[in-house]
N, C-alpha and C. Protein backbone atom coordinates (compact mmCIF):
# COMPACT_ATOMS: atom_id res chain seq x y z
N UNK A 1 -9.88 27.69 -28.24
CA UNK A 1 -8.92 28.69 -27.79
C UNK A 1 -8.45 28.30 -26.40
N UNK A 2 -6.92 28.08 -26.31
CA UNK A 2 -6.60 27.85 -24.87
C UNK A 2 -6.30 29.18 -24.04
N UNK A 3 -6.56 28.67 -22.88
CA UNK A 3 -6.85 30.28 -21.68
C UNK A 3 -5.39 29.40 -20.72
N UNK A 4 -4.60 30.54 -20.24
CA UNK A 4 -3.66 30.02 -18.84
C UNK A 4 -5.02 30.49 -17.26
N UNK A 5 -4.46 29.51 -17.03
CA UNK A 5 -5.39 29.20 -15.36
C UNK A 5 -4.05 29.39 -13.98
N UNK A 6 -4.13 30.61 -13.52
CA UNK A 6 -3.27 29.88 -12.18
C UNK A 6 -3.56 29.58 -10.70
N UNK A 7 -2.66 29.01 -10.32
CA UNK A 7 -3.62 28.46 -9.29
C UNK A 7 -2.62 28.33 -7.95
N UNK A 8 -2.54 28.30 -7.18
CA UNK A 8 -1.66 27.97 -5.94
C UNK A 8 -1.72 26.33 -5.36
N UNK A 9 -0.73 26.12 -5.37
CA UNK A 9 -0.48 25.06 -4.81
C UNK A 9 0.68 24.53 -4.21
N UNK A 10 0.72 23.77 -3.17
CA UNK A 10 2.03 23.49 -2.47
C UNK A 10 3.13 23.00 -3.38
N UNK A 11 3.96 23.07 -3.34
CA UNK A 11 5.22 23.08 -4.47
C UNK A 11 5.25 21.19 -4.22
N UNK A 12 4.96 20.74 -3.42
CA UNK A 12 5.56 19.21 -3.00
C UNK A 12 4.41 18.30 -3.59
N UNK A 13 3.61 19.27 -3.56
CA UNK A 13 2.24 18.63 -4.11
C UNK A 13 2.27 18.66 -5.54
N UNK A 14 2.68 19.82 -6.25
CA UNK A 14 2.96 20.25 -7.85
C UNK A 14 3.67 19.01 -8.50
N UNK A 15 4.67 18.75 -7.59
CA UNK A 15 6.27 18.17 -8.41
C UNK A 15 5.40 16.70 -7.97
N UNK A 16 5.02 16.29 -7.35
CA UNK A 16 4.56 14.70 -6.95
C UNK A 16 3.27 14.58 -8.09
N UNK A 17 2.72 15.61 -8.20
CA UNK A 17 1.82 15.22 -9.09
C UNK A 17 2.37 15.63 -10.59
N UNK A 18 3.54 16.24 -11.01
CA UNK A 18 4.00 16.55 -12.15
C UNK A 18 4.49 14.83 -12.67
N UNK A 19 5.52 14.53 -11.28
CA UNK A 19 5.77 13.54 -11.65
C UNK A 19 5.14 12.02 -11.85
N UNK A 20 3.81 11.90 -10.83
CA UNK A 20 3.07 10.69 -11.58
C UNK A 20 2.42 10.92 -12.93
N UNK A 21 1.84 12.03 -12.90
CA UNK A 21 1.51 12.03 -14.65
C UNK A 21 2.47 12.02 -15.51
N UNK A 22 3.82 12.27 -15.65
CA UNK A 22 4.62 11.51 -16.17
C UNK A 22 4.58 10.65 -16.43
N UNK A 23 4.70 9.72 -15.14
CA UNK A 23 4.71 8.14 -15.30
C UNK A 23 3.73 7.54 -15.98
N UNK A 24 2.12 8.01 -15.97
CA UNK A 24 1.48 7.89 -16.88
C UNK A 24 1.77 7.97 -18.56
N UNK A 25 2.53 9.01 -18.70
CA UNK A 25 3.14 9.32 -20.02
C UNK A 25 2.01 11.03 -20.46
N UNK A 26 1.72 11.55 -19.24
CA UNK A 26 0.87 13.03 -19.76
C UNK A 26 1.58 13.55 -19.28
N UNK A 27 1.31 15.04 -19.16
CA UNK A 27 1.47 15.95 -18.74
C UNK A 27 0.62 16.65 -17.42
N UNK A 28 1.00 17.71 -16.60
CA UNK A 28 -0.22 17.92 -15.37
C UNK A 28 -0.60 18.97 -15.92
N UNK A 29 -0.33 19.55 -17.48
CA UNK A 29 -1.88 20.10 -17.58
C UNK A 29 -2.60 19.51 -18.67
N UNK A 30 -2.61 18.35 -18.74
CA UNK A 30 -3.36 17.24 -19.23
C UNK A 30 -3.99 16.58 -18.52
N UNK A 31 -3.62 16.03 -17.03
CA UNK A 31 -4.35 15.65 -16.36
C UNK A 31 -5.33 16.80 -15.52
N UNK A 32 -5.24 18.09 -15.62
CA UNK A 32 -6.17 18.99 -15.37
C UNK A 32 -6.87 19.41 -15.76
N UNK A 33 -6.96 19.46 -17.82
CA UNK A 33 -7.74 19.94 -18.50
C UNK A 33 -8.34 18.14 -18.58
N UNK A 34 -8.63 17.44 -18.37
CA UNK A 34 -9.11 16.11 -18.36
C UNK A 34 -9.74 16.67 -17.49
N UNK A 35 -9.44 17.04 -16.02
CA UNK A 35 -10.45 16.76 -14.97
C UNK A 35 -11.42 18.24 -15.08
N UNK A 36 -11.09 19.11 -15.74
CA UNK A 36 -12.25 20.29 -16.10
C UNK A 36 -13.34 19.32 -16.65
N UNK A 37 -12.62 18.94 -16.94
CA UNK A 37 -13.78 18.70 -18.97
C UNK A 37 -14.76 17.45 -18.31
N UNK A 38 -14.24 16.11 -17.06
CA UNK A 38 -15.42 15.52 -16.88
C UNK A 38 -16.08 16.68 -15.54
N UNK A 39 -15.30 17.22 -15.14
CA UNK A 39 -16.32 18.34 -14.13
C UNK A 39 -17.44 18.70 -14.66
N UNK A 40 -17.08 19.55 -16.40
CA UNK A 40 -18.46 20.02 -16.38
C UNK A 40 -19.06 18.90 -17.58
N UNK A 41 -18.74 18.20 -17.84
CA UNK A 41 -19.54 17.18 -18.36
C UNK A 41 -20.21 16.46 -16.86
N UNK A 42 -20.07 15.68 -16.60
CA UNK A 42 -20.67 15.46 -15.04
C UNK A 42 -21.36 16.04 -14.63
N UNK A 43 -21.05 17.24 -14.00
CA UNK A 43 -21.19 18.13 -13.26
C UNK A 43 -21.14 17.66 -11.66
N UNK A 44 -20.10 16.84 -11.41
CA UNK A 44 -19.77 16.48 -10.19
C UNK A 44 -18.40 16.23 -10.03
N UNK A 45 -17.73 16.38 -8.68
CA UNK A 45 -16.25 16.31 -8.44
C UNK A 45 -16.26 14.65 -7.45
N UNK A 46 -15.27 14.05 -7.98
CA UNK A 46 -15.23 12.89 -7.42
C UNK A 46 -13.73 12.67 -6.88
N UNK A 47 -13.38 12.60 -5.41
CA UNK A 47 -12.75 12.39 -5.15
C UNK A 47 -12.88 10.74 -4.41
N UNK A 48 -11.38 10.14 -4.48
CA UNK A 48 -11.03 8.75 -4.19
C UNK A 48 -9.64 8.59 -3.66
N UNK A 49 -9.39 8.19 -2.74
CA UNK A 49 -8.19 7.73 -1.96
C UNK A 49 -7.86 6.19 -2.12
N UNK A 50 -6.85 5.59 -3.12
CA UNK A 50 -6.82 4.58 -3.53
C UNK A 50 -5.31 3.92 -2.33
N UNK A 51 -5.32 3.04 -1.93
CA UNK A 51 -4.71 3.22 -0.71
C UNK A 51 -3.12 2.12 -1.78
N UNK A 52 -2.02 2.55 -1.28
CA UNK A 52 -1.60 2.01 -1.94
C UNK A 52 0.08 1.89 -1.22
N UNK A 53 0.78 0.16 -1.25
CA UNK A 53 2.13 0.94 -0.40
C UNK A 53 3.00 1.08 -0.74
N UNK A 54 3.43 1.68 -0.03
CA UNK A 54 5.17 2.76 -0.25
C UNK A 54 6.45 0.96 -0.82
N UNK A 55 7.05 1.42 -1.59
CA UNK A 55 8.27 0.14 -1.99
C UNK A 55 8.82 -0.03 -0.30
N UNK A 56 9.07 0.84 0.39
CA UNK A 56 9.46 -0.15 1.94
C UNK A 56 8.38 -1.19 2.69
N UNK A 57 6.89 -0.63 2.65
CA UNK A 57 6.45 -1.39 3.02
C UNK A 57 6.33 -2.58 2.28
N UNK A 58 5.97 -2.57 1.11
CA UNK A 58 6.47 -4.01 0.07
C UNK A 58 7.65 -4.81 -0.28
N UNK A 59 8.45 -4.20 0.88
CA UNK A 59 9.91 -4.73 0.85
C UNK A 59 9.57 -5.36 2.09
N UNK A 60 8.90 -5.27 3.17
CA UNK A 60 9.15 -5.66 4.17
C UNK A 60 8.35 -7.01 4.21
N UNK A 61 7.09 -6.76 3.87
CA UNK A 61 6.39 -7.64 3.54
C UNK A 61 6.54 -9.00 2.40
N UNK A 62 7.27 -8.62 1.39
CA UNK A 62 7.93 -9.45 0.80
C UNK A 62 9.35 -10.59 1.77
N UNK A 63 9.80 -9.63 2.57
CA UNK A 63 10.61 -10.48 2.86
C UNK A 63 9.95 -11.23 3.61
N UNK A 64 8.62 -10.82 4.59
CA UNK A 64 7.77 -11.71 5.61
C UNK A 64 7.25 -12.92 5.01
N UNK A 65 6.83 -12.83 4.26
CA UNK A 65 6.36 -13.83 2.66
C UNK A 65 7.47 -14.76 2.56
N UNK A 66 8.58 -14.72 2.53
CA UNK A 66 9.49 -15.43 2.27
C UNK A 66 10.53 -16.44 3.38
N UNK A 67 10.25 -15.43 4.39
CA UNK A 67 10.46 -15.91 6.04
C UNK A 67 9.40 -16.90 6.41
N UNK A 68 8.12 -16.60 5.89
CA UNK A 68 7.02 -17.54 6.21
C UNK A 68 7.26 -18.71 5.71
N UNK A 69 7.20 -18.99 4.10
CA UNK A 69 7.55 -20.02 3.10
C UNK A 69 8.82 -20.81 3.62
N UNK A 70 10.01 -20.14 3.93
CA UNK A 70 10.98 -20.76 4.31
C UNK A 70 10.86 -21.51 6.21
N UNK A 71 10.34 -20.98 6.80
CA UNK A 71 9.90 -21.48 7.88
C UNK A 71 11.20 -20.37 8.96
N UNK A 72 11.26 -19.10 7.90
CA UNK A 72 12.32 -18.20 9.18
C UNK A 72 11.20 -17.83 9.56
N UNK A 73 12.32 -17.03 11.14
CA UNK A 73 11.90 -15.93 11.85
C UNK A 73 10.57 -16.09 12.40
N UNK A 74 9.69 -17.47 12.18
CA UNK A 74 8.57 -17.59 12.69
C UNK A 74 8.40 -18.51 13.94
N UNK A 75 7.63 -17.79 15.29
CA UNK A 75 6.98 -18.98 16.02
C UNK A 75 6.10 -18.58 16.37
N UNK A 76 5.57 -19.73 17.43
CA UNK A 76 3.99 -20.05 17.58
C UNK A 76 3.26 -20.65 16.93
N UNK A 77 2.05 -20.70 17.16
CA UNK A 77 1.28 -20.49 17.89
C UNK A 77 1.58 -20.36 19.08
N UNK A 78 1.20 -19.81 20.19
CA UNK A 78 1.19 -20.09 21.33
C UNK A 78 -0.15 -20.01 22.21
N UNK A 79 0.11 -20.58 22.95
CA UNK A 79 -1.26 -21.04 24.23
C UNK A 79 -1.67 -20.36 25.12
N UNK A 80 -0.74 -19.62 25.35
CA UNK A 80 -0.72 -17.89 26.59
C UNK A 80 0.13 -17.64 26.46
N UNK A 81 -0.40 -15.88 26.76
CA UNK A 81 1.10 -15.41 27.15
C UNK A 81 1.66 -15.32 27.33
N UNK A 82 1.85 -16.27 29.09
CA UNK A 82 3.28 -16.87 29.62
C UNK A 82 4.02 -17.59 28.57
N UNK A 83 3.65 -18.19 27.92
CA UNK A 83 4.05 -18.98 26.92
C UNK A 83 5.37 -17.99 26.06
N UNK A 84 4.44 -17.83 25.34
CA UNK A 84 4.68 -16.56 24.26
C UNK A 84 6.22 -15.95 25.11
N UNK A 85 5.82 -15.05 26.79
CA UNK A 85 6.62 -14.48 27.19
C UNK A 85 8.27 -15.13 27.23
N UNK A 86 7.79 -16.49 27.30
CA UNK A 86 8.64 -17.54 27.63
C UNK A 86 9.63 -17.90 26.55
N UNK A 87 9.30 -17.67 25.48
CA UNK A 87 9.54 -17.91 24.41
C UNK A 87 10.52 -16.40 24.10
N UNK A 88 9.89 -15.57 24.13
CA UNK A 88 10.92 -14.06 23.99
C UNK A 88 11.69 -14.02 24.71
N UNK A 89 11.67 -13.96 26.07
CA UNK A 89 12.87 -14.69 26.94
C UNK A 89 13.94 -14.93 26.51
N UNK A 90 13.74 -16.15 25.85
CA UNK A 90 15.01 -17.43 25.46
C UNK A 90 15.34 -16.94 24.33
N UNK A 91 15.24 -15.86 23.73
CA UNK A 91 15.95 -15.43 22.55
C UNK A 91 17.01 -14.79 22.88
C-alpha cells in the first residue's frame, strides 16, 4: 500500500534534484522510496559528497590541456621571482 509523505524542502533543491534523477532515467520519488528502503534495511544513513566539476571549470581546463600540448600561453620555469616578475613585465 502506498502512503503520500510530505516534506519541506527548498524549491532549488527539489527541481535540481528532480532534475538529476531524470537524467538517471527515475523519478524523485523513486530515488526516495530507494533511499527509505536501504535506511531501514541498513539501518544507517550514509551521506557522500562526490566532488565533481561544473562544464566551465572543464572548459577551462580543457583549454589549459591544449595550451599546454600546443606549447600556448605557457612560460617558465623560472629561477626567482625577479625573474618571473621580469617576465610579466614584458608582456
Amino acid at each position: 500500500m502506498k502512503t503520500v509523505i510530505n516534506i519541506k524542502a527548498d524549491k532549488e533543491v527539489k527541481e535540481a534534484a528532480q532534475k538529476l534523477a531524470g537524467e538517471i532515467g527515475l523519478s524523485l520519488s523513486a530515488i526516495v522510496n530507494a533511499s527509505l528502503k536501504q535506511f531501514v534495511r541498513k539501518r544507517e544513513v550514509h551521506f557522500s559528497v562526490t566532488r565533481r566539476m561544473t562544464p566551465y571549470l572543464e572548459g577551462i581546463i580543457k583549454e589549459a590541456r591544449n595550451d599546454y600540448r600546443t606549447g600556448k600561453n605557457i612560460a617558465g620555469p623560472f629561477v626567482s621571482a625577479k625573474e618571473m616578475d621580469e617576465y610579466l613585465d614584458s608582456l
